[in-house]
Protein backbone atom coordinates (compact mmCIF):
# COMPACT_ATOMS: atom_id res chain seq x y z
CA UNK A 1 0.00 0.00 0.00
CA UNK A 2 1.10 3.29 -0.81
CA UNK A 3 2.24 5.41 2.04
CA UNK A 4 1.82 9.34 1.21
CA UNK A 5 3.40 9.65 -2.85
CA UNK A 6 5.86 6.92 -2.23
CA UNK A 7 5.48 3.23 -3.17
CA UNK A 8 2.47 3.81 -5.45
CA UNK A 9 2.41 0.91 -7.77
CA UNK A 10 0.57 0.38 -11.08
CA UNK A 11 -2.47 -1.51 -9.23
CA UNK A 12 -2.39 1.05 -6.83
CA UNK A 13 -2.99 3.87 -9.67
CA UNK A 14 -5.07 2.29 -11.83
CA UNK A 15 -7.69 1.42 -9.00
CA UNK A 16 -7.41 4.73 -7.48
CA UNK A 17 -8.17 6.31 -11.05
CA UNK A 18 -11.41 4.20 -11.50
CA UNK A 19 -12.39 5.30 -7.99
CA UNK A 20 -11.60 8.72 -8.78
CA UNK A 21 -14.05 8.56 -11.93
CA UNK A 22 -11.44 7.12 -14.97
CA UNK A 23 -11.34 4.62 -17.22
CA UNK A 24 -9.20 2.73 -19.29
CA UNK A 25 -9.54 4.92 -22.54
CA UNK A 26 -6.54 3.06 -25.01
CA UNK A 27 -2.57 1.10 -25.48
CA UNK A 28 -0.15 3.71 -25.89
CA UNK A 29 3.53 3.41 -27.52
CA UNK A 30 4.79 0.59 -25.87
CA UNK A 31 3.72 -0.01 -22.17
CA UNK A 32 1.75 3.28 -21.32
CA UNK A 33 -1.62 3.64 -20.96
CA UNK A 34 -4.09 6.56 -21.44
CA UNK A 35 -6.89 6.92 -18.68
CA UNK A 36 -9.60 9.30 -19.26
CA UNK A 37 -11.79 11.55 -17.15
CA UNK A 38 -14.80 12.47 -19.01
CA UNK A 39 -16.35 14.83 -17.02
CA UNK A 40 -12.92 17.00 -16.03
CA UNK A 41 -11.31 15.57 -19.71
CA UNK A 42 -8.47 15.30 -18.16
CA UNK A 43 -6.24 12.46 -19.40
CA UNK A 44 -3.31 10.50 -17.45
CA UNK A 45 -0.64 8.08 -18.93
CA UNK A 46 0.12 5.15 -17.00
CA UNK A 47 3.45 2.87 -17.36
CA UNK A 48 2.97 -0.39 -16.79
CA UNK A 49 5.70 -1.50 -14.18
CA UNK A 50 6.67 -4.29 -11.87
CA UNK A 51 7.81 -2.19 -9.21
CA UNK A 52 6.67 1.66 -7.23
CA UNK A 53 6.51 4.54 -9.63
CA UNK A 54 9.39 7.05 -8.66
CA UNK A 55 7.80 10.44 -6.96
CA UNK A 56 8.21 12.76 -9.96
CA UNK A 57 6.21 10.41 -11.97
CA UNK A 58 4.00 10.32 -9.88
CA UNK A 59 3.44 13.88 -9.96
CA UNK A 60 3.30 14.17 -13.33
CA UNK A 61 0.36 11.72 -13.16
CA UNK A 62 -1.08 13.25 -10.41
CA UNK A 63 -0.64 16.73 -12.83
CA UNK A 64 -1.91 15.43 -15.60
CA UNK A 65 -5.59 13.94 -13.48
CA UNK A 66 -6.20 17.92 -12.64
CA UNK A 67 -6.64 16.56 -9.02
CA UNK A 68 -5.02 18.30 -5.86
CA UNK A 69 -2.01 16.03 -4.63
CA UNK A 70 -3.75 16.16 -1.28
CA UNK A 71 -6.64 13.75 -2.38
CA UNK A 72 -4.26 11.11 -3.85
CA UNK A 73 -2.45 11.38 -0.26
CA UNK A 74 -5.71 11.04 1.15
CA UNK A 75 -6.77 7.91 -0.88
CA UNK A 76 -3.20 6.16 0.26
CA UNK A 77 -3.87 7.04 4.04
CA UNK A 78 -6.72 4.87 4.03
């Protein structure tokens, strides 16, 4: 489980994304992913990887979901 924006792993961001109103949206180049917000259109590419996401990817995902970083701190805390 993540703790705060360390040790967030794929599973960890794709389920928080669904919960957070995404979905899968298409295969990008290679092993990314494009996740879609509909009602915000906001749109964040995922890597597929075995291990935790490094921080400052993770901010660029949390960037590109147009959500405050508190509420994906929030969502790990639980």
């Amino acid at each position: 489980m993540p703790n705060g924006l360390n040790n967030w792993t794929y599973k960890d961001v794709t389920r928080f994304l669904k919960e957070s109103g995404f979905t899968f949206h298409h295969e990008k180049f290679g092993s990314h992913e494009a996740w879609v917000n509909e009602q915000t259109a906001a749109v964040v590419e995922v890597n597929f990887t075995h291990g935790s996401y490094p921080i400052r990817t993770l901010e660029t995902m949390i960037r590109q979901s147009k959500m405050d970083k508190k509420v994906w701190r929030k969502w790990a805390s639980r």
